[in-house]
C-alpha atoms as a PDB file:
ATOM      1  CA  UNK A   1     -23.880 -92.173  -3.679  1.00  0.00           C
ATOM      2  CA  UNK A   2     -23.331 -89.464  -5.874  1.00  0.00           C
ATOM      3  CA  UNK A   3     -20.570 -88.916  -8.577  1.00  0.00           C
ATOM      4  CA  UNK A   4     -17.694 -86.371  -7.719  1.00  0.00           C
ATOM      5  CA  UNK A   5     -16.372 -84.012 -10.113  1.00  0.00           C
ATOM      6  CA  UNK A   6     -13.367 -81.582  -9.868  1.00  0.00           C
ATOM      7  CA  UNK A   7     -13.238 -78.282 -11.195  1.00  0.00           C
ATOM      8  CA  UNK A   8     -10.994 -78.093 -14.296  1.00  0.00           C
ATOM      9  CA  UNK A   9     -10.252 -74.964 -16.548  1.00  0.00           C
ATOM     10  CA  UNK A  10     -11.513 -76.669 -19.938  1.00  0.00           C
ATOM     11  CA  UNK A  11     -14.778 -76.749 -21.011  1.00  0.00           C
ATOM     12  CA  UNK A  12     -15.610 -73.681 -18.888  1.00  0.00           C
ATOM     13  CA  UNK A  13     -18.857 -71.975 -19.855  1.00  0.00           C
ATOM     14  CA  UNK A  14     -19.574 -68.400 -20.596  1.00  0.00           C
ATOM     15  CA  UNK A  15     -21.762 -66.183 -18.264  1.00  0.00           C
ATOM     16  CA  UNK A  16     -25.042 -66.852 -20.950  1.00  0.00           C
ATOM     17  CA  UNK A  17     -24.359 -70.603 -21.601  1.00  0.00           C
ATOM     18  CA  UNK A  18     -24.646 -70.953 -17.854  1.00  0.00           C
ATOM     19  CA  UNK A  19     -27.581 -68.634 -17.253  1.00  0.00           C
ATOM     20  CA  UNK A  20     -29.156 -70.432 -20.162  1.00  0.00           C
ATOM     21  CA  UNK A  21     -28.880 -73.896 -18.673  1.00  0.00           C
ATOM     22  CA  UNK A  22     -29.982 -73.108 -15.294  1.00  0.00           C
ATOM     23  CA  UNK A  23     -33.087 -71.165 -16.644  1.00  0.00           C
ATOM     24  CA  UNK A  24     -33.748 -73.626 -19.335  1.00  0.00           C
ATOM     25  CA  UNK A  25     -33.533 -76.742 -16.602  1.00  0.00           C
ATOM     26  CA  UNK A  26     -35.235 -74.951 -13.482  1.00  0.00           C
ATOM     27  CA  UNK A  27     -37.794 -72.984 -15.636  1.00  0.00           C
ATOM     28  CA  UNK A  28     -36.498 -69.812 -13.602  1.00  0.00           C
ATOM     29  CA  UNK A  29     -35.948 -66.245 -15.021  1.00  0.00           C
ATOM     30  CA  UNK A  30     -32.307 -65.599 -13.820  1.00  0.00           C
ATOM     31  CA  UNK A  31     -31.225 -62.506 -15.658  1.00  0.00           C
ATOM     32  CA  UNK A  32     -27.343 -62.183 -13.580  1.00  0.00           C
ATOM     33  CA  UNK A  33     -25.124 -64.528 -12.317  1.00  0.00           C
ATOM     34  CA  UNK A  34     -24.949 -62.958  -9.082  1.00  0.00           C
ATOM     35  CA  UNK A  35     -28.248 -63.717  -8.370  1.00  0.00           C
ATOM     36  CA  UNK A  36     -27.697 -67.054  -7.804  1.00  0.00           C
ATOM     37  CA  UNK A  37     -26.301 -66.489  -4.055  1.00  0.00           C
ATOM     38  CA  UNK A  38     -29.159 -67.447  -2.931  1.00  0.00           C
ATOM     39  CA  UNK A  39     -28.735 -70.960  -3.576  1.00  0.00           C
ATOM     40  CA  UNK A  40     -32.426 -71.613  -3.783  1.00  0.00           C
ATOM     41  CA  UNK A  41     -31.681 -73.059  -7.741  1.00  0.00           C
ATOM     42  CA  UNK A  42     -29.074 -75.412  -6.315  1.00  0.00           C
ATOM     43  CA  UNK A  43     -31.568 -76.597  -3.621  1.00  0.00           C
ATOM     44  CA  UNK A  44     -33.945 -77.682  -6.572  1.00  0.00           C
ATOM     45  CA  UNK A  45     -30.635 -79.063  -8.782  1.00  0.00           C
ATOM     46  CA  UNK A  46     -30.201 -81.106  -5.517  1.00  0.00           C
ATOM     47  CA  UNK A  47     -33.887 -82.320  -5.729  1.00  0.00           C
ATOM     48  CA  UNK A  48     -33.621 -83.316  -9.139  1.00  0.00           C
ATOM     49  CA  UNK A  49     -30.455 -85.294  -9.015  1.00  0.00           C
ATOM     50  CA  UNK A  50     -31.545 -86.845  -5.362  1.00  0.00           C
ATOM     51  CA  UNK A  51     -35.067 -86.697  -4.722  1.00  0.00           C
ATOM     52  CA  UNK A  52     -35.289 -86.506  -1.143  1.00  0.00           C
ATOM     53  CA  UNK A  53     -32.192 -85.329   0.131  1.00  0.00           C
ATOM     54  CA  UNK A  54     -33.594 -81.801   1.265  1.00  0.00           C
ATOM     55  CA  UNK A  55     -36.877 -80.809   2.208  1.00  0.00           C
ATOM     56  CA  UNK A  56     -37.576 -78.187  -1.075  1.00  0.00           C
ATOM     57  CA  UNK A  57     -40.606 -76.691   1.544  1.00  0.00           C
ATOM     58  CA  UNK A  58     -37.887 -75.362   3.512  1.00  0.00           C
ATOM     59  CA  UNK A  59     -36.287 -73.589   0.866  1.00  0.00           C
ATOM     60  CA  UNK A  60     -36.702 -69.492   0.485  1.00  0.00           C
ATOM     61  CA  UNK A  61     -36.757 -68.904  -3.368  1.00  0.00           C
ATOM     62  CA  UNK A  62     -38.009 -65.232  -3.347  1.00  0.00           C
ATOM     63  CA  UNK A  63     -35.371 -63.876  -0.701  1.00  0.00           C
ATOM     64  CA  UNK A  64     -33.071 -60.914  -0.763  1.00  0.00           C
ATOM     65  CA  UNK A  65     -32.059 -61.780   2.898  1.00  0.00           C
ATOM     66  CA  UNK A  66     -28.367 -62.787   3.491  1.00  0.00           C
ATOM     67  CA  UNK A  67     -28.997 -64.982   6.193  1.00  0.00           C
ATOM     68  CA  UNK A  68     -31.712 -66.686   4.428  1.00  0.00           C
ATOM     69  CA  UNK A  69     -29.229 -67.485   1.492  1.00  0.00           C
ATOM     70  CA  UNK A  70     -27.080 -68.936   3.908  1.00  0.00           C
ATOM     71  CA  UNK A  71     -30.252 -71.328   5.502  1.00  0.00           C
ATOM     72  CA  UNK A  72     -30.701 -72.307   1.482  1.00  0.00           C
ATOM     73  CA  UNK A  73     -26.649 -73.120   1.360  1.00  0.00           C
ATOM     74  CA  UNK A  74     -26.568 -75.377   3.927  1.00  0.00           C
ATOM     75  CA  UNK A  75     -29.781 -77.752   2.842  1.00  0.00           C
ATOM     76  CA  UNK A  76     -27.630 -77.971   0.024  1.00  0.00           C
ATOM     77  CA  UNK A  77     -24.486 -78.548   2.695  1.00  0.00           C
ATOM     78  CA  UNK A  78     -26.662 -81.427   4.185  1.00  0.00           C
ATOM     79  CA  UNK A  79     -27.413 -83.026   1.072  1.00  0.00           C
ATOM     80  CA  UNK A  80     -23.721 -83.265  -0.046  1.00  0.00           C
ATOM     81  CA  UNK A  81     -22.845 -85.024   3.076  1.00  0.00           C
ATOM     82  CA  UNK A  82     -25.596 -87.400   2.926  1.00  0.00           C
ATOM     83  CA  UNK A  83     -24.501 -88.138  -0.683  1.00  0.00           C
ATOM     84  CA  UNK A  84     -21.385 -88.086  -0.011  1.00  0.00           C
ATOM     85  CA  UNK A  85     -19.883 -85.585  -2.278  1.00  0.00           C
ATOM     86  CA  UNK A  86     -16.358 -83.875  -1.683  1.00  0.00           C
ATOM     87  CA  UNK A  87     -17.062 -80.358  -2.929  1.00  0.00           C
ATOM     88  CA  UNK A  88     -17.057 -77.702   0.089  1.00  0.00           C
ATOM     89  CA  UNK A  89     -19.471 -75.218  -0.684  1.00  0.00           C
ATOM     90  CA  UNK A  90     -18.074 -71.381  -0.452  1.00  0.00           C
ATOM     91  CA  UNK A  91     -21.148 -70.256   1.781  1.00  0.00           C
ATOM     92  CA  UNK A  92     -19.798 -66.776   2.900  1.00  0.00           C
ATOM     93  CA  UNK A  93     -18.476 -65.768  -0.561  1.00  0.00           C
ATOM     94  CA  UNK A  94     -21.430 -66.627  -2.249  1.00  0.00           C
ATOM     95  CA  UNK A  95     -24.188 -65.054  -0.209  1.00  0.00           C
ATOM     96  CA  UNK A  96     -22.339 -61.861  -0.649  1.00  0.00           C
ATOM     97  CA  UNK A  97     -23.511 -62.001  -4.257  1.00  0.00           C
ATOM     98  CA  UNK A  98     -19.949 -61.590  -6.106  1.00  0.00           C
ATOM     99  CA  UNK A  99     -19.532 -62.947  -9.968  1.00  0.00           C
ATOM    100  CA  UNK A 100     -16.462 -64.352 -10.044  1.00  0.00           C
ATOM    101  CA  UNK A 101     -17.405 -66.808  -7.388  1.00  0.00           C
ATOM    102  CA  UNK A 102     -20.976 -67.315  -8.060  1.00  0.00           C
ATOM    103  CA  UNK A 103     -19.360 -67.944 -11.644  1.00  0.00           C
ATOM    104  CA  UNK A 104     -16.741 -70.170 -10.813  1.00  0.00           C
ATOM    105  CA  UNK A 105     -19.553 -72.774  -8.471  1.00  0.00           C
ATOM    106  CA  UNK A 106     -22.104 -72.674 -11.538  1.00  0.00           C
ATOM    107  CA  UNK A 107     -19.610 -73.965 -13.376  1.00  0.00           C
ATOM    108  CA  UNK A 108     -18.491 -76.697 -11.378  1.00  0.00           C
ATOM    109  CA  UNK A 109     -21.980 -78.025 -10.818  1.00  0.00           C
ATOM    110  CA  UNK A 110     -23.292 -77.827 -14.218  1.00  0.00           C
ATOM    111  CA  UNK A 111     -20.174 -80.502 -14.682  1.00  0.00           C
ATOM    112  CA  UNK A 112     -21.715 -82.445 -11.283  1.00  0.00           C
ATOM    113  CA  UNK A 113     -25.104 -81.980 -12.375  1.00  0.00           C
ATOM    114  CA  UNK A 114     -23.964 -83.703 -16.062  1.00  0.00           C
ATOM    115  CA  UNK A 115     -22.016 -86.975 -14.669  1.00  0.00           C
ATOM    116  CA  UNK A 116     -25.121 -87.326 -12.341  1.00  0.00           C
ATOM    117  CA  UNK A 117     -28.589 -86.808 -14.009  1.00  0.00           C
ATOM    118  CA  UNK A 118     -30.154 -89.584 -14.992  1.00  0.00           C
ATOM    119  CA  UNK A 119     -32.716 -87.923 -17.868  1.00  0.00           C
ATOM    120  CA  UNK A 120     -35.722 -88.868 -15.731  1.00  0.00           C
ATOM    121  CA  UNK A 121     -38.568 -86.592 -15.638  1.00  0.00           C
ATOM    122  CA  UNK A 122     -38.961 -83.569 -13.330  1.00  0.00           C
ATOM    123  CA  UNK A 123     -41.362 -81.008 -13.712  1.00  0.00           C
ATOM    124  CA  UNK A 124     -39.302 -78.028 -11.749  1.00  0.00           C
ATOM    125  CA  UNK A 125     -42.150 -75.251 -11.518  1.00  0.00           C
ATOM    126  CA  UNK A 126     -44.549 -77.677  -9.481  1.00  0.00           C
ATOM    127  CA  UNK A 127     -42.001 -79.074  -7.316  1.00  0.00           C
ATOM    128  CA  UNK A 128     -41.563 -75.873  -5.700  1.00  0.00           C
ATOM    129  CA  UNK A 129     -45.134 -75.000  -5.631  1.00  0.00           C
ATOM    130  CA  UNK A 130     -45.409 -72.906  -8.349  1.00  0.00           C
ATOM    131  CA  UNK A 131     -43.218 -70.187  -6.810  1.00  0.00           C
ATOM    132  CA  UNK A 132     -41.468 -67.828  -9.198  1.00  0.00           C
ATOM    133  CA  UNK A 133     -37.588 -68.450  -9.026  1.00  0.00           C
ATOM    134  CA  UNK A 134     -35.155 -65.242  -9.702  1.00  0.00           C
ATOM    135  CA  UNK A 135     -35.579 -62.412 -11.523  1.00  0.00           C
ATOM    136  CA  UNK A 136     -39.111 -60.732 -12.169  1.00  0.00           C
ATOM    137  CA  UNK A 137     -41.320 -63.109 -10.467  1.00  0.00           C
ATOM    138  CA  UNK A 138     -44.517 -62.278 -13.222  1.00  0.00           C
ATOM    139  CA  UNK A 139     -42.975 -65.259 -15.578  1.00  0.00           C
ATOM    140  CA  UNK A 140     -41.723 -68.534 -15.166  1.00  0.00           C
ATOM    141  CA  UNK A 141     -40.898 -69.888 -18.509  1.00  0.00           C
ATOM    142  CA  UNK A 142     -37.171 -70.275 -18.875  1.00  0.00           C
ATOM    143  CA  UNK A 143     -37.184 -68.416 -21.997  1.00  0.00           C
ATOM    144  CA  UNK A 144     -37.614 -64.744 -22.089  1.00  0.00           C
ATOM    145  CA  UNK A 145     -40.259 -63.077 -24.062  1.00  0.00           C
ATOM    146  CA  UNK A 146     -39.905 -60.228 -26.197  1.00  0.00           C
ATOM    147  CA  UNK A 147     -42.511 -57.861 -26.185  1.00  0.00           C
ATOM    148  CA  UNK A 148     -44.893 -58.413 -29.297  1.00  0.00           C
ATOM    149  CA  UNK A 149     -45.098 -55.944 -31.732  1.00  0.00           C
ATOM    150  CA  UNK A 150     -48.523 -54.229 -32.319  1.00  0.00           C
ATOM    151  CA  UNK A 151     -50.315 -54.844 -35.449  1.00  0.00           C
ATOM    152  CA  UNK A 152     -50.408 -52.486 -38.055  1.00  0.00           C
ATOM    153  CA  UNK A 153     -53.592 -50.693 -37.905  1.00  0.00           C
ATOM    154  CA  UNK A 154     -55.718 -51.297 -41.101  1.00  0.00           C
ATOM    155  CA  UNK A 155     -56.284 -48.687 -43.508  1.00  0.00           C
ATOM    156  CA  UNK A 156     -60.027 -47.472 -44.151  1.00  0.00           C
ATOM    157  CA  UNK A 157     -60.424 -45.313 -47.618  1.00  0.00           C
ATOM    158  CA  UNK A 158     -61.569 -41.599 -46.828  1.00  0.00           C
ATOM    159  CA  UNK A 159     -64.545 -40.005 -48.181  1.00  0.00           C
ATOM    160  CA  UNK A 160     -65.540 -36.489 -48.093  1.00  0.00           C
ATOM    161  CA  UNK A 161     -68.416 -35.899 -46.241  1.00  0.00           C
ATOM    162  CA  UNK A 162     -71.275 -33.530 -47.060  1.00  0.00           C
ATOM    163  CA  UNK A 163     -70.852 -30.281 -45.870  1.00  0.00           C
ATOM    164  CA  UNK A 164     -74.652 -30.664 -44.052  1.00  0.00           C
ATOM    165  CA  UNK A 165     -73.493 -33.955 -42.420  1.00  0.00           C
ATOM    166  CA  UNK A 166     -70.239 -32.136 -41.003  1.00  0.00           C
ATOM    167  CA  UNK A 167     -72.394 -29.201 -39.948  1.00  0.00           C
ATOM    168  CA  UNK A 168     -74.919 -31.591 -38.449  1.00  0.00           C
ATOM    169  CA  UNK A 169     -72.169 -33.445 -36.228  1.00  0.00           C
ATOM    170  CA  UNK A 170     -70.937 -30.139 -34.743  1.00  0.00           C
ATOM    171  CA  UNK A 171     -73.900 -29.263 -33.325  1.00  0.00           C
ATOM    172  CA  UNK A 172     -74.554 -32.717 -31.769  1.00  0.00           C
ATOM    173  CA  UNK A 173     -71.535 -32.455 -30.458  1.00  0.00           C
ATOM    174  CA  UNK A 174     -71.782 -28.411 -29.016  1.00  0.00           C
ATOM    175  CA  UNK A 175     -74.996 -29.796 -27.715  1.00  0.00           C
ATOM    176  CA  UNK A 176     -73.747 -32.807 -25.717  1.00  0.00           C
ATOM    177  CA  UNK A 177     -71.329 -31.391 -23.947  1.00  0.00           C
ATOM    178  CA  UNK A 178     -73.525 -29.071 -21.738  1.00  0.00           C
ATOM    179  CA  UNK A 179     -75.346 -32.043 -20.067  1.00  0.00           C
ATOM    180  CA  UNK A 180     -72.128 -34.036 -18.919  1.00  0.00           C
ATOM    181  CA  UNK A 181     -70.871 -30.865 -17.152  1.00  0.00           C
ATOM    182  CA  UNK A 182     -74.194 -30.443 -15.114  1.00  0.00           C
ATOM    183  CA  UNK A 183     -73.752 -34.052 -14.661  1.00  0.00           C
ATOM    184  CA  UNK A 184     -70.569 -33.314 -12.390  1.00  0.00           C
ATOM    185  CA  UNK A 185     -71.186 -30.968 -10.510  1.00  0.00           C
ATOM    186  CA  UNK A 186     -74.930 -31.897  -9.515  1.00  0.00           C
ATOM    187  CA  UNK A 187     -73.111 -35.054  -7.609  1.00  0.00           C
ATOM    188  CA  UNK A 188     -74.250 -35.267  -4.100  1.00  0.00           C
ATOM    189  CA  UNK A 189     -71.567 -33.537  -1.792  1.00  0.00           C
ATOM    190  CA  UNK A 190     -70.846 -35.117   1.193  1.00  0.00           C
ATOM    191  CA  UNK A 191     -72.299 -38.702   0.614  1.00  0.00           C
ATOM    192  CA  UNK A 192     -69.982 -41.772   0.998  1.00  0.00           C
ATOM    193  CA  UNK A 193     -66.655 -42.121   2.504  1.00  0.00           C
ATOM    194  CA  UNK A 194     -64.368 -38.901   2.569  1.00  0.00           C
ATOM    195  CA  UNK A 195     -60.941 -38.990   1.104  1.00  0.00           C
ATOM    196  CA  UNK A 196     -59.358 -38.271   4.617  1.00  0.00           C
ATOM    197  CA  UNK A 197     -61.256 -41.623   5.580  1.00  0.00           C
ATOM    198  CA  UNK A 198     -60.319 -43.601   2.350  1.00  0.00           C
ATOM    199  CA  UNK A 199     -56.979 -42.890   2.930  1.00  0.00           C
ATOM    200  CA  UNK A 200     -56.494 -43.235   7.066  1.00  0.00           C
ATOM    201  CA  UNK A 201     -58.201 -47.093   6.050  1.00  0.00           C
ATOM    202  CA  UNK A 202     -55.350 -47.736   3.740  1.00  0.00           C
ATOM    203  CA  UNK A 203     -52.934 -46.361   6.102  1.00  0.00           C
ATOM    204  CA  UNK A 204     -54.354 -48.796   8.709  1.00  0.00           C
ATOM    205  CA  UNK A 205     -54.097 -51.700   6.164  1.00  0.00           C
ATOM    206  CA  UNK A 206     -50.303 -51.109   5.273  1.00  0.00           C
ATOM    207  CA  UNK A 207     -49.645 -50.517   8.484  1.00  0.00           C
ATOM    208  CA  UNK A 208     -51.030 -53.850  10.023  1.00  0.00           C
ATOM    209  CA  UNK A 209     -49.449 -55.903   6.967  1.00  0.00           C
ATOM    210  CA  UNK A 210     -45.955 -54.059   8.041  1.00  0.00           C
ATOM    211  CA  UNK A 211     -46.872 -55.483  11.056  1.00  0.00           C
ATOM    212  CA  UNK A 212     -47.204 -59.005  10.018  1.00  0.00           C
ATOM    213  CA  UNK A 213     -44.249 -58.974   8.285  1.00  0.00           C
ATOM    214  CA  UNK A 214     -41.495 -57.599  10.755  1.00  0.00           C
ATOM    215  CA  UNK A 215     -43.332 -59.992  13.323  1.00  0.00           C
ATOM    216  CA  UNK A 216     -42.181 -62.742  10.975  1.00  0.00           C
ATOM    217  CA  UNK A 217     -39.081 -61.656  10.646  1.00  0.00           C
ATOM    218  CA  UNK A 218     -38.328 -61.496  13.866  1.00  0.00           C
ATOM    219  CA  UNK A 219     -39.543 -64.747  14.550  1.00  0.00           C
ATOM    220  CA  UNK A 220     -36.801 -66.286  11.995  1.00  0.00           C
ATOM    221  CA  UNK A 221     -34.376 -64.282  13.505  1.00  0.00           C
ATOM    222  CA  UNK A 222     -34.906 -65.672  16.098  1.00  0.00           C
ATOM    223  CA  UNK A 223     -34.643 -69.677  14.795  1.00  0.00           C
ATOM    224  CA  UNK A 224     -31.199 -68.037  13.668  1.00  0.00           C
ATOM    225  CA  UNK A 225     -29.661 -66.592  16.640  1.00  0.00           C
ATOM    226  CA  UNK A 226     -30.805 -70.238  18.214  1.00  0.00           C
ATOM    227  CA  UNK A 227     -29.042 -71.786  15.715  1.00  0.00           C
ATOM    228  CA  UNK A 228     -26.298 -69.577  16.029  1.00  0.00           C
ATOM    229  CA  UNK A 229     -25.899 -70.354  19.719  1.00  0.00           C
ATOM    230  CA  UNK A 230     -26.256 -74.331  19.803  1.00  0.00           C
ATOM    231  CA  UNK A 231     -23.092 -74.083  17.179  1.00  0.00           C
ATOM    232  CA  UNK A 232     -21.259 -71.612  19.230  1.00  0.00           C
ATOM    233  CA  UNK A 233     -21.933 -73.904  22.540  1.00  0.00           C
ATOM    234  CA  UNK A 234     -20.710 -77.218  20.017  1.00  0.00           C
ATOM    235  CA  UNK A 235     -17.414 -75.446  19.354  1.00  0.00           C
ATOM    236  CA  UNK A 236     -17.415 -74.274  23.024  1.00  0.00           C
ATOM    237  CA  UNK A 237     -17.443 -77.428  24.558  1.00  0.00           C
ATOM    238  CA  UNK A 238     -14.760 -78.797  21.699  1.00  0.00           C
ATOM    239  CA  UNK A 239     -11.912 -75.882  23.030  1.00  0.00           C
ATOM    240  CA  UNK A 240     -12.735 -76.475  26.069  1.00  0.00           C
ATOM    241  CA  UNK A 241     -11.971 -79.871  26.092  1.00  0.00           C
ATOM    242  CA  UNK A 242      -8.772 -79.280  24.144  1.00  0.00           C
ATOM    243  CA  UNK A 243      -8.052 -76.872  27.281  1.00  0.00           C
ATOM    244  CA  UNK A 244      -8.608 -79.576  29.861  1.00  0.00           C
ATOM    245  CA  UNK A 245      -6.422 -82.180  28.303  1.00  0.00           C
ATOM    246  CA  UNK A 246      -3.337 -79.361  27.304  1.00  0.00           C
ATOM    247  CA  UNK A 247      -3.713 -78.532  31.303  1.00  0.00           C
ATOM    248  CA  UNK A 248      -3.457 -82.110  32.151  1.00  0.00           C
ATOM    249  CA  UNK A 249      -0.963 -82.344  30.218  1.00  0.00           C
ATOM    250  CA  UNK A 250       1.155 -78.962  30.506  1.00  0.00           C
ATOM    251  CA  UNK A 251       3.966 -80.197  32.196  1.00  0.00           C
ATOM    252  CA  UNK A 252       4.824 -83.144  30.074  1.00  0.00           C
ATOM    253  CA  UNK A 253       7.331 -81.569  28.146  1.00  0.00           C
ATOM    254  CA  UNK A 254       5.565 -81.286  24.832  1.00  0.00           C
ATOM    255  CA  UNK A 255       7.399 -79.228  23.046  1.00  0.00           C
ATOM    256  CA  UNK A 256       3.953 -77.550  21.133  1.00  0.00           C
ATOM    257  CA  UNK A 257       1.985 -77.358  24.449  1.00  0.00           C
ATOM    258  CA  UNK A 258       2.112 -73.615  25.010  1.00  0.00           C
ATOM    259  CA  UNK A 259       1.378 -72.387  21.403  1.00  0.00           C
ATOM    260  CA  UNK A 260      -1.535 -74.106  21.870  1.00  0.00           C
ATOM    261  CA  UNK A 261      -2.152 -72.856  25.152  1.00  0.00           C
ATOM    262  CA  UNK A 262      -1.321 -69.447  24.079  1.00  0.00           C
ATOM    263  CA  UNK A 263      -3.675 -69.798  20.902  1.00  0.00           C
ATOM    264  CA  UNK A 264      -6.369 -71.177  23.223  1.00  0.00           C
ATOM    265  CA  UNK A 265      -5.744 -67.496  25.577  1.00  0.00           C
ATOM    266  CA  UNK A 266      -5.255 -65.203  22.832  1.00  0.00           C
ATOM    267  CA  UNK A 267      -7.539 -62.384  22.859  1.00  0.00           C
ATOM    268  CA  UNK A 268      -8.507 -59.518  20.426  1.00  0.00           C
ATOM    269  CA  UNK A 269      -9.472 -55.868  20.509  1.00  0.00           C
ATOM    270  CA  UNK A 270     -12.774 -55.096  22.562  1.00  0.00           C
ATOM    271  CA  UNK A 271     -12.721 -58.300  24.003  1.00  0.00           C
ATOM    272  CA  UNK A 272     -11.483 -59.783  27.202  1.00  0.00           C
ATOM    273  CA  UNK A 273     -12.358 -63.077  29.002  1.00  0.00           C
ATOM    274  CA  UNK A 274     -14.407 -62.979  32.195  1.00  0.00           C
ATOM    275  CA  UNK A 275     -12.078 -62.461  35.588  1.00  0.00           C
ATOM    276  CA  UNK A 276     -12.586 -65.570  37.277  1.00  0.00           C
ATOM    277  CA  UNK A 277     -11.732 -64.304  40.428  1.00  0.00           C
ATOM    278  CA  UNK A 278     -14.358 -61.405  40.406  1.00  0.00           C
ATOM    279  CA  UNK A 279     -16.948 -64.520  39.215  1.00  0.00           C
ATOM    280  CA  UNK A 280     -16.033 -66.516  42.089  1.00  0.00           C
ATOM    281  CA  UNK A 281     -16.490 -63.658  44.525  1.00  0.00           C
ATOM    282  CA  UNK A 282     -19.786 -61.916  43.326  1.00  0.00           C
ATOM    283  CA  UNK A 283     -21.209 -65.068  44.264  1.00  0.00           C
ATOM    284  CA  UNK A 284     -22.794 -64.929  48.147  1.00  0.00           C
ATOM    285  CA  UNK A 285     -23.166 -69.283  48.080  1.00  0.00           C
ATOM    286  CA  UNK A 286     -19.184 -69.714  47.718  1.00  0.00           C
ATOM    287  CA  UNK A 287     -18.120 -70.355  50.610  1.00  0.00           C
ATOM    288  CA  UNK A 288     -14.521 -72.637  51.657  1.00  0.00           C
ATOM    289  CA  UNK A 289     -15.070 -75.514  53.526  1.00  0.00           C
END
């Protein structure tokens, strides 16, 4: 069971303290708060604290896909509850990649992350596979590096040459030349691949890898609309249960029966529930007896 922590305004840090630790722990190369929405660093914060409590193969950390940041959010979700930890993660507002509330969750888990860590060893880089985690994915030290300056070039002492040595490389040089053109253009014309073919094989090649990868994301579009549909049927059957026991109930003089039933009815623009009567009749089986 995990320690809870509230969010207080002391001891708040700044925008690089808090870029700094999460880089520093994660070795990750987070350059903006904002890009922290997609909640794959709190899914490896979660595996750190709790080993175990999420699946860190499941976890996207090279997405720029909303819904995808929303998947990460709720392995992190699922590991609260089984921990047991009060906080209610903001999952809309931070997938949309604001600061202030991207800011204002760092902060509050760098204070959970503190009362619960335990100083054991965790080597963050393998645990995910060796995937790069925010920002350019080329590095994945937590410290930037600065660009090294080049070294001085050394200084040689200049002679004068003889003027029959300077006369002498001319020449070699106005006779050199001649042979390299004749070179190019005595190449064979019309031997290997044209540049019409070379470039209707690339075409092929970026085409098919297009291919593969709007074929996976449809697939996971697909995982999410099912998703999306067994939690719309859940909340379904929940109102319409509610419905059921404010009809059994409708005419026992509860005085907060019909705003409920009117709630339950309400309606909104573009959208209108299904005539029952037209269902019933459509139907050629429905017959009285």
């Amino acid at each position: 069971m995990a320690v809870n922590v509230f969010s207080t305004s002391s001891d708040s840090l700044s925008r690089h303290e808090a870029l700094a630790w999460v880089n520093n722990t994660l070795q990750a190369n987070f350059s903006k708060i904002e890009e922290l929405c997609s909640g794959a660093a709190y899914c490896q914060f979660m595996d750190i604290l709790f080993p175990g409590t999420l699946n860190l193969k499941k976890v996207k950390f090279n997405t720029h896909l909303e819904h995808e940041y929303i998947n990460n959010f709720k392995l992190v979700q699922g590991a609260f509850e089984r921990m047991q930890i009060d906080k209610v993660i903001p999952v809309e507002k931070l997938a949309k990649a604001r600061f202030q509330d991207n800011f204002e969750f760092v902060q509050w888990f760098k204070k959970f992350f503190d009362a619960n860590y335990d100083m054991h060893e965790y080597d963050p880089h393998t645990a995910r596979g060796g995937e790069a985690l925010g920002g350019s994915a080329g590095s994945v030290s937590g410290a930037r590096r600065l660009p090294q300056k080049a070294a001085p070039a050394e200084k040689t002492a200049i002679t004068p040459k003889p003027a029959s040595a300077v006369a002498t490389a001319r020449t070699t040089t106005r006779t050199a030349a001649p042979p390299r053109q004749k070179v190019l253009a005595a190449g064979p014309v019309g031997k290997g691949p044209s540049a019409r073919a070379l470039a209707s094989a690339h075409g092929a090649d970026n085409s098919q890898t297009k291919l593969d990868e709007a074929a996976i994301q449809l697939q996971e579009m697909k995982l999410t609309v099912d998703a999306l549909e067994k939690e719309r049927d859940f909340y379904f059957g929940k109102l319409r249960d509610i419905e059921v026991l404010c009809q059994e109930h409708e005419t026992d003089g509860i005085h907060f029966m019909p705003q409920i039933m009117d709630i339950l009815y309400a309606t909104e623009d573009g959208f209108a529930p299904p005539d029952d009567s037209k269902a019933v009749g459509d139907s050629p089986n429905d017959e009285e007896y």
